[in-house]
Structures are given as structure tokens and as C-alpha cells.
Protein backbone atom coordinates (compact mmCIF):
# COMPACT_ATOMS: atom_id res chain seq x y z
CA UNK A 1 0.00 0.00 0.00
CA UNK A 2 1.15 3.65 -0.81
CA UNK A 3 -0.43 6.36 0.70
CA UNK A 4 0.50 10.19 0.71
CA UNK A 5 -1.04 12.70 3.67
CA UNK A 6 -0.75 16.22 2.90
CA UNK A 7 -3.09 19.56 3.96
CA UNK A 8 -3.92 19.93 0.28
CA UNK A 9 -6.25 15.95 0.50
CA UNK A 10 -4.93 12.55 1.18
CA UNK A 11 -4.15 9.23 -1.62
CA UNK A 12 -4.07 5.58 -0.48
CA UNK A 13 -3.52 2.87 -2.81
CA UNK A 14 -3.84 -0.55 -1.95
CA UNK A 15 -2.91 -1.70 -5.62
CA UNK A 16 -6.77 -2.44 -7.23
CA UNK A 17 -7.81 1.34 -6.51
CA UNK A 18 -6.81 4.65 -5.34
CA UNK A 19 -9.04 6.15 -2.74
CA UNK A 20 -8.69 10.40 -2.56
CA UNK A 21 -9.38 12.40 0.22
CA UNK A 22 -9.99 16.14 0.01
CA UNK A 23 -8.40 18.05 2.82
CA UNK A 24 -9.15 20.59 5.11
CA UNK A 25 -7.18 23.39 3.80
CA UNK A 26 -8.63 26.56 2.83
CA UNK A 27 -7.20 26.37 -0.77
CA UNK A 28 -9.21 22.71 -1.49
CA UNK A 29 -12.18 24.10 -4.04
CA UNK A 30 -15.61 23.79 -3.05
CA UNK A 31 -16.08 21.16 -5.51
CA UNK A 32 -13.31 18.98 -3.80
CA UNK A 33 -15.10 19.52 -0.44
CA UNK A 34 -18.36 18.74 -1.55
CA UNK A 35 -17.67 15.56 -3.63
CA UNK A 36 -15.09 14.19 -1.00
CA UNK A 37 -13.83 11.02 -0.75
CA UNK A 38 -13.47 9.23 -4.61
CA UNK A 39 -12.63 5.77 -5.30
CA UNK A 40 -10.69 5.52 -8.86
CA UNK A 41 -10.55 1.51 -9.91
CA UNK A 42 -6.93 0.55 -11.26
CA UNK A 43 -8.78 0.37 -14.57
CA UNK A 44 -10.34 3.38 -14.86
CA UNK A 45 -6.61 4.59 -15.01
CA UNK A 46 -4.31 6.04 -17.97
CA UNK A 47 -1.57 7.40 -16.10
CA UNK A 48 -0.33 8.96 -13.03
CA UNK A 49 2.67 11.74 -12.99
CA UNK A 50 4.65 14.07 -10.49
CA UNK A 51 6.05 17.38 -11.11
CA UNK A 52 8.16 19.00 -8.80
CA UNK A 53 8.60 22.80 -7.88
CA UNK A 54 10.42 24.83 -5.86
CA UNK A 55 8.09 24.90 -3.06
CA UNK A 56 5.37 22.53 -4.09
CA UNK A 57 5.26 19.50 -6.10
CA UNK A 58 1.89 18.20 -7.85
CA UNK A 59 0.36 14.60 -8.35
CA UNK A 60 -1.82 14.32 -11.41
CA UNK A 61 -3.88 11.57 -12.12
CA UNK A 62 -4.95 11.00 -15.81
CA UNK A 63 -8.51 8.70 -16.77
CA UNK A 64 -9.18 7.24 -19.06
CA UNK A 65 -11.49 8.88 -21.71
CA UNK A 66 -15.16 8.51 -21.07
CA UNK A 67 -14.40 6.61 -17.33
CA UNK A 68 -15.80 9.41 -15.16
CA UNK A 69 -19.09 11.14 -15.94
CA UNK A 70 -17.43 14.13 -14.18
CA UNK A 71 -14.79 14.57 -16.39
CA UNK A 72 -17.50 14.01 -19.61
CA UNK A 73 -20.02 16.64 -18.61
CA UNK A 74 -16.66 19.30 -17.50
CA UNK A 75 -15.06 18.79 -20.62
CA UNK A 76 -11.61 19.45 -18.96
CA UNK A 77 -12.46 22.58 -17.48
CA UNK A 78 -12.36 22.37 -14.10
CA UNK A 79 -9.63 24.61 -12.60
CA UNK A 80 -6.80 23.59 -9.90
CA UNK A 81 -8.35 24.07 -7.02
CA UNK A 82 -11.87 21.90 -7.95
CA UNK A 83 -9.91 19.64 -9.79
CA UNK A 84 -10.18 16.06 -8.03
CA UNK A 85 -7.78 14.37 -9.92
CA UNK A 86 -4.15 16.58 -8.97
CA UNK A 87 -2.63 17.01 -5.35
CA UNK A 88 -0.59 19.49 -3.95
CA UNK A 89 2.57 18.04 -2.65
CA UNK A 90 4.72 19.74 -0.09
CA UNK A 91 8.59 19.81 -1.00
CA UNK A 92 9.46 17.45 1.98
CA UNK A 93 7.05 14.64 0.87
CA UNK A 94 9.00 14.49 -2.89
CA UNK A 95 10.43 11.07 -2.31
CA UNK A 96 6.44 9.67 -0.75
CA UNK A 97 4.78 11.46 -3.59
CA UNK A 98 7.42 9.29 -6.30
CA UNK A 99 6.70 5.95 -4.51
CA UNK A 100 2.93 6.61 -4.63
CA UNK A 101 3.67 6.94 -8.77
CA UNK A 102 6.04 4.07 -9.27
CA UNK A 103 3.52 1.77 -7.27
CA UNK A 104 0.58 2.83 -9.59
CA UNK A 105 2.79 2.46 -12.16
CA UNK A 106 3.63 -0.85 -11.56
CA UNK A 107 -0.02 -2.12 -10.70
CA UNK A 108 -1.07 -0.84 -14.25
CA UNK A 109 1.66 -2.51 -15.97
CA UNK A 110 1.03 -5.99 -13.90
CA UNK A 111 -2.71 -5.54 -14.71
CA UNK A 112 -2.08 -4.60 -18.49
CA UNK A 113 -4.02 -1.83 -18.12
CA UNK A 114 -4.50 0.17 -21.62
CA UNK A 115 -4.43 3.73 -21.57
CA UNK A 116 -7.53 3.93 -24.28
CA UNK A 117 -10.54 5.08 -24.07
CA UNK A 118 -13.87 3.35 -22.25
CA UNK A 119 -17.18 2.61 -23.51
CA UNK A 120 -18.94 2.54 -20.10
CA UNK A 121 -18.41 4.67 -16.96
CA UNK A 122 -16.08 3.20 -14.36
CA UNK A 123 -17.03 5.83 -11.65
CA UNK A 124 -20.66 6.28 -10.51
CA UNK A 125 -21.06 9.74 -10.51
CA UNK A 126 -21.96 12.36 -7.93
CA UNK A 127 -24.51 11.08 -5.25
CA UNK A 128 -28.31 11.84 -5.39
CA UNK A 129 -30.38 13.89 -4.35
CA UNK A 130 -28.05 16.95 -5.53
CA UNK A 131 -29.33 20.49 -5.01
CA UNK A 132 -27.25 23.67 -6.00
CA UNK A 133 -28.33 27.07 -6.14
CA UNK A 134 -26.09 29.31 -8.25
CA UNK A 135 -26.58 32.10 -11.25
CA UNK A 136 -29.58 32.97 -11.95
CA UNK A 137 -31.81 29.61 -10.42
CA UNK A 138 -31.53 26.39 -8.54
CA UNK A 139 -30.72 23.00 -10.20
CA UNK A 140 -31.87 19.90 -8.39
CA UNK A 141 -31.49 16.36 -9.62
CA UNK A 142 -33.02 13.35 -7.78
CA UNK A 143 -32.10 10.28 -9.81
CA UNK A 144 -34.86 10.69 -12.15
CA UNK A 145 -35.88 14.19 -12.81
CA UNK A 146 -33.96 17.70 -13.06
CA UNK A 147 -35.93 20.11 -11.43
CA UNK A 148 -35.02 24.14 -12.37
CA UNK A 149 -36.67 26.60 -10.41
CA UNK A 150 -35.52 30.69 -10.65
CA UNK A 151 -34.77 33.43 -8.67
CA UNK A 152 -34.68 37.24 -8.79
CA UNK A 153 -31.96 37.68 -10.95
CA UNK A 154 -33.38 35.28 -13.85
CA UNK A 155 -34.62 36.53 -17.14
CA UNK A 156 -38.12 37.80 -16.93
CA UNK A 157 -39.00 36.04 -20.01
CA UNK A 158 -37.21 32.67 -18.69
CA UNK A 159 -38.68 33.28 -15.26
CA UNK A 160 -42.35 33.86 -16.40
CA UNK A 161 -42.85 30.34 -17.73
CA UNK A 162 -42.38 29.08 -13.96
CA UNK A 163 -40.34 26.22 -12.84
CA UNK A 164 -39.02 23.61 -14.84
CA UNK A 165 -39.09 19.76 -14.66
CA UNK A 166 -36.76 17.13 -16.95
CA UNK A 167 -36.65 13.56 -17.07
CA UNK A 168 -33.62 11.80 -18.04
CA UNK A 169 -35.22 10.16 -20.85
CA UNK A 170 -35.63 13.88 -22.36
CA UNK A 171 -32.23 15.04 -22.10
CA UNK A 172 -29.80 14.58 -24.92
CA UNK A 173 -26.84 15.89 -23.46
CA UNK A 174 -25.73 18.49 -20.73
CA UNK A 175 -23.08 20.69 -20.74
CA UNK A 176 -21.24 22.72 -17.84
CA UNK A 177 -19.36 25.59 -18.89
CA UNK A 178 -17.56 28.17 -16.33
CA UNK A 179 -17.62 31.97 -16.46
CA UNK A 180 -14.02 33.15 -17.96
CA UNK A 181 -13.33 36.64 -17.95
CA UNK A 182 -16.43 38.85 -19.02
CA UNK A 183 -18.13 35.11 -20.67
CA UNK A 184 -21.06 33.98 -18.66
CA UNK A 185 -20.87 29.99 -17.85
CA UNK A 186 -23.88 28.14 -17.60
CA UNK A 187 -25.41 24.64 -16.71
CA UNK A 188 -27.28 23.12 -19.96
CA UNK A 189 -29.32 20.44 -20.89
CA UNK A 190 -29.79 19.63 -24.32
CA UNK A 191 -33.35 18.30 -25.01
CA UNK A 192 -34.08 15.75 -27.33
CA UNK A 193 -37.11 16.96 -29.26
CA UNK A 194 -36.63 20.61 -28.76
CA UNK A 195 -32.72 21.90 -30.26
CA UNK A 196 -32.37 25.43 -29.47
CA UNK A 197 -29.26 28.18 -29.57
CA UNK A 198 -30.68 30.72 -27.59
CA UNK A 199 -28.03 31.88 -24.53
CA UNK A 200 -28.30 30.81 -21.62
CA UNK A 201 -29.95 33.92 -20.13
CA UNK A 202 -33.37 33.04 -22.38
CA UNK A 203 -32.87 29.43 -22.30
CA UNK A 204 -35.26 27.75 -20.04
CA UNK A 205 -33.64 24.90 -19.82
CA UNK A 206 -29.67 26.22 -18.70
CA UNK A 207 -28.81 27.95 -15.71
CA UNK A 208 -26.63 31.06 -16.24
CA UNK A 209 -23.49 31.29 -14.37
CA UNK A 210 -21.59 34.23 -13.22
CA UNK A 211 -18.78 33.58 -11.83
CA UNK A 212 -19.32 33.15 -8.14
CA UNK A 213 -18.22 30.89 -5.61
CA UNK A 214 -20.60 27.98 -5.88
CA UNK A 215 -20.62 27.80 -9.99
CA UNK A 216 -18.43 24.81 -9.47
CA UNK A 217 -21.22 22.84 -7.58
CA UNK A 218 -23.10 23.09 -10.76
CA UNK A 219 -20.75 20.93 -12.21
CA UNK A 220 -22.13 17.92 -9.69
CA UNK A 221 -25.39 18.03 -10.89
CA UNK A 222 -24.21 17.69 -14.44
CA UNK A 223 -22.42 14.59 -13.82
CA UNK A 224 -24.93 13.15 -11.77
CA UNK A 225 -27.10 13.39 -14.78
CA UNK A 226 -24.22 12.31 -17.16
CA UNK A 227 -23.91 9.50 -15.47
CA UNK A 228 -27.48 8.50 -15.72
CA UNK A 229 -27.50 9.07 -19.89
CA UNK A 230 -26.41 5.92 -22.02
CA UNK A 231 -22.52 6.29 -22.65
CA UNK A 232 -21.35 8.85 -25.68
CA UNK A 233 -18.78 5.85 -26.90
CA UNK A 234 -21.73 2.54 -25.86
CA UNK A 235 -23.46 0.75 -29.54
CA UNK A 236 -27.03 1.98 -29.80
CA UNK A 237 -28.14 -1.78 -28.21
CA UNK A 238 -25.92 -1.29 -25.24
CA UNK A 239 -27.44 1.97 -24.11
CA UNK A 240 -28.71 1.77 -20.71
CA UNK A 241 -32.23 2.69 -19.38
CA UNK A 242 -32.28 6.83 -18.69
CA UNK A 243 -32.56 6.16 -15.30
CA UNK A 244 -29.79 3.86 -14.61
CA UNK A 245 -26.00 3.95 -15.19
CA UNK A 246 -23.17 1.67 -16.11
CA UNK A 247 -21.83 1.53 -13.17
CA UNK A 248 -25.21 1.24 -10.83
CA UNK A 249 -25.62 -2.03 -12.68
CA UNK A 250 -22.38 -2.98 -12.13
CA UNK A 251 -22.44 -2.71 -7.89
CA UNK A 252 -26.00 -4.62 -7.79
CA UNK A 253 -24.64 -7.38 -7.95
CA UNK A 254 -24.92 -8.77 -4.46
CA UNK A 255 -22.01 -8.44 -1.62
CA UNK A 256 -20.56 -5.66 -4.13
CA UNK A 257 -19.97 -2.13 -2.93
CA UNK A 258 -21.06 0.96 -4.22
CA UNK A 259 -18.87 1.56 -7.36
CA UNK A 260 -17.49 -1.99 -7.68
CA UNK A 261 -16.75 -4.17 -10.81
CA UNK A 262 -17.25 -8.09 -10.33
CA UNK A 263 -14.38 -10.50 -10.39
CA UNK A 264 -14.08 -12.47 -13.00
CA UNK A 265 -14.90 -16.12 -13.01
CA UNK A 266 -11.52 -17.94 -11.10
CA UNK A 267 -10.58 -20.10 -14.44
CA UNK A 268 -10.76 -17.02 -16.88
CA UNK A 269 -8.83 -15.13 -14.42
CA UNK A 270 -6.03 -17.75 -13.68
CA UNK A 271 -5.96 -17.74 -17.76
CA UNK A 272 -5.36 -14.12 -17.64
CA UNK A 273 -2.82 -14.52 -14.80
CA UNK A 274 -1.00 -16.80 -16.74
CA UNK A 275 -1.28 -14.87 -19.73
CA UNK A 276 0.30 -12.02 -17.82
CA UNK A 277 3.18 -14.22 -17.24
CA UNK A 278 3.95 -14.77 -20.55
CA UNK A 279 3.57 -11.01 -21.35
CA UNK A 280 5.98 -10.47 -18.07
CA UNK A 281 8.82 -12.61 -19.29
CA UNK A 282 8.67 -10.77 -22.74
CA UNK A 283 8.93 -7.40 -21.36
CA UNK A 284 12.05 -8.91 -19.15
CA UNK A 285 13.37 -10.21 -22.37
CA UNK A 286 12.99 -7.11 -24.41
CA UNK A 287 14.81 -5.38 -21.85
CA UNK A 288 11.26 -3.04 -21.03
CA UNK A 289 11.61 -4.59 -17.32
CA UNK A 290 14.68 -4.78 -15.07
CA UNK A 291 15.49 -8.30 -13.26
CA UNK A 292 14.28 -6.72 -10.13
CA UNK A 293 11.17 -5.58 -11.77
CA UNK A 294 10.54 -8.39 -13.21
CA UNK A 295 11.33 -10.69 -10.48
CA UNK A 296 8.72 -8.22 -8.03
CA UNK A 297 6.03 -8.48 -11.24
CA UNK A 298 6.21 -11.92 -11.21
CA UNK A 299 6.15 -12.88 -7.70
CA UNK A 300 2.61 -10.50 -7.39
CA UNK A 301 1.20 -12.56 -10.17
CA UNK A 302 2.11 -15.91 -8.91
CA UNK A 303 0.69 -14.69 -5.01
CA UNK A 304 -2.22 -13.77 -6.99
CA UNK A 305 -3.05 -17.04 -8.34
């Protein structure tokens, strides 16, 4: 197990999953806070890195396209401090912070792990019932149905047509965008039936964003619902029901928690194991591993089976 404690949020892995902790700190994002503890699968995994600075070092962790429903409805635009997925590392916890990356490292090689994209989610999303207010209304999301309601500051001719309601099966897509410089953000679902381009401020079905402290809460709802639509990469046939994700299907299995993938059957996964093997010994071959990684790969495999 590697784990790394800093003020900035805390990392454990115990080599199938790395479990992140937000911290206390007054520089974690409200996001961070909010969300708290994540479980990433090994799988769900395309990298890890470290980069050092003078005074602070950073861990990054990068997914795998279309894992996390987060990451989908964000598009990459959460900043540093909301950002899940990166650490701040204090100088004196360099050598911790390398260990934590060679270990993951490792367990994705032993695993065989590829770095490609997904076709289901591996993460479950945000948990439901979600309510944010922010902008110019209140999003709330309770498995099922997105309800907007508005306040003061909305649009009369948004506001006049009253509170909204959305089921899943409606929405197309949704979109979070944040404010950037003198560029409202927003909070959008696309509707199936009814396509518009009208901004945010007249759309009744977006809520406009501003810039304020609890836009990146917004964010939450959208992947809650993200999660709940059938996967952008799944085959038409594989689409899930509106109202259920990949990964909710996934953890019903019984004994399973929240957010787990079943084991495969023993014999297929002693032929993997042993499959693995063979892949080991041609790395060690090649000259990819060293004798002492090899010899540490191997031994892991063989414990495993």
C-alpha cells in the first residue's frame, strides 16, 4: 500500500484502486469539499505523474477517456483548485509522492491496463439527491428528474414560464461551462425533441453562471445526470435505461460495494494470470523490465493465483 497525507487531501492505494481524500485546507475548491472522498478503480486509469517545484510538487492523475461522468459533462475545465484528480505536494514529501507513482505504475503494468478510451463509466457519478443554487436559479437532480426553479436575478421572459421539470429520458446531453473573464458559464441540458441556440440567459432549460463561488457545484449536478445518460462511446443496443448507469448495474450485484466491478470467473482469471506471465517474461526479455522488476512483477502474479 502507498499512501500520501498532505493539507492539500490525502491518496491511499492498496494496488486495485486509489481512494482520494480532500483536505481541510482553505485552498481545497468547493467542488473537492463537496464531492469528498473518490474511489478511482486501477482500470479506470491512464496514467499517473509528479512534477516538482520549488516549493510545491503536484500529483496528477490521468482517466481514461469517457471513465468518469465528471470529467465528460466538464469537458476538462475544471480549474486547480476543484480539480479532483491533482494534489498538492509539499517539497518534503518528494520522495512519498514518487513511490505513490512508481507503485501505480507498476499495478497498471502488472494488470495490463491500456491507456484507451472506455465505452462505459467506471465511476458512478456524484450522489443523489443533488441540489445547488447558483446564477440565476436552482438545479436539483433526484435520480430521475432535473428540477429548475428561478430566482430574482433570472430573465423575466425565462422566469415567467415558472419552474421547470426534466426527465432523463428527455435530455440529450448536458453541458457545464464556467464563467471566464467577461463570458457567462452556464449549466445546460440539451433536449431531445426541442434543439435550441438561444443563450443561456433566455434558455429555459440552462442555468446562467456568473462567476461566483458555488458555480463549481453546478458541475455535480451535471455529472450526476451524465452518469445516468447511455454512454457517448456505448453501440445503440448497449445503451442503458435513462434512469440507470453503467456503473449502478455494475455494484447490484450482491455483496458488491457501491462503485465496484465483479471479479471475473476464477478459471478465466487464472488464464489471464498466466497470460500475464507470458507477457511479463517478454517485457524482461525485451529489456522493457529490469530483473528486479521483473522478479517483483512476477512474484505478485504468482501470489495472486
Amino acid at each position: 500500500m502507498a499512501e500520501i497525507i498532505q493539507r492539500d487531501g490525502t491518496w491511499v492505494f492498496d494496488g486495485d484502486a486509489l481512494r482520494l481524500t480532500p483536505g481541510r485546507d482553505k485552498n481545497v475548491g468547493l467542488l473537492r469539499r463537496t464531492l469528498g472522498e473518490l474511489t478511482v478503480p486501477l482500470g479506470a486509469l491512464a496514467g499517473v505523474s509528479f512534477e516538482q517545484g520549488k516549493k510545491a510538487g503536484r500529483l496528477r492523475l490521468r482517466l481514461r477517456d469517457g471513465a468518469d461522468p465528471l470529467l465528460h459533462a466538464t469537458g476538462g475545465r475544471l480549474t486547480e483548485p476543484h480539480d479532483p484528480y491533482q494534489l498538492t505536494v509539499e517539497s518534503d514529501r518528494y520522495g512519498v509522492a514518487e513511490y505513490l507513482v512508481d507503485e501505480v505504475r507498476r499495478a497498471l503494468l502488472l494488470d495490463g491496463v491500456p491507456a484507451g478510451p472506455v465505452d462505459a463509466y467506471l465511476l458512478p457519478g456524484p450522489s443523489v439527491p443533488l441540489s445547488v443554487s447558483a446564477g440565476d436559479g436552482t438545479a436539483s437532480f433526484d435520480g430521475e428528474r432535473v428540477r429548475l426553479e428561478w430566482n430574482w436575478k433570472t430573465e423575466e421572459s425565462k422566469a415567467s414560464a415558472g419552474a421547470r421539470s426534466i426527465g432523463v429520458a428527455e435530455i440529450e446531453s448536458v453541458e457545464w461551462q464556467p464563467a471566464v473573464g467577461l463570458e457567462n458559464g452556464c449549466l445546460r441540458f440539451r433536449l431531445r425533441h426541442a434543439p435550441t441556440k438561444a443563450p443561456a440567459k433566455y434558455d429555459p432549460n440552462a442555468v446562467e453562471l456568473w462567476g461566483f463561488k458555488k458555480d463549481p457545484l453546478m458541475a455535480l449536478v451535471a455529472a450526476a445526470v451524465q452518469a445516468r445518460l447511455p454512454h457517448p462511446a456505448a453501440a445503440p443496443g448497449d445503451a442503458l435505461p435513462p434512469s440507470t448507469s453503467s456503473v449502478s448495474s455494475a455494484s447490484s450485484a450482491p455483496g458488491l460495494p457501491p462503485g465496484a466491478v465483479p471479479s471475473p470467473a476464477p478459471g478465466h482469471d487464472h488464464d489471464a494470470l498466466l497470460r500475464r506471465l507470458r507477457e511479463l517474461g517478454e517485457l524482461h526479455r525485451d529489456g522493457v523490465l529490469t530483473d528486479d522488476e521483473f522478479a517483483l512483477a512476477k512474484q505478485a502474479v504468482l501470489h495472486r493465483m
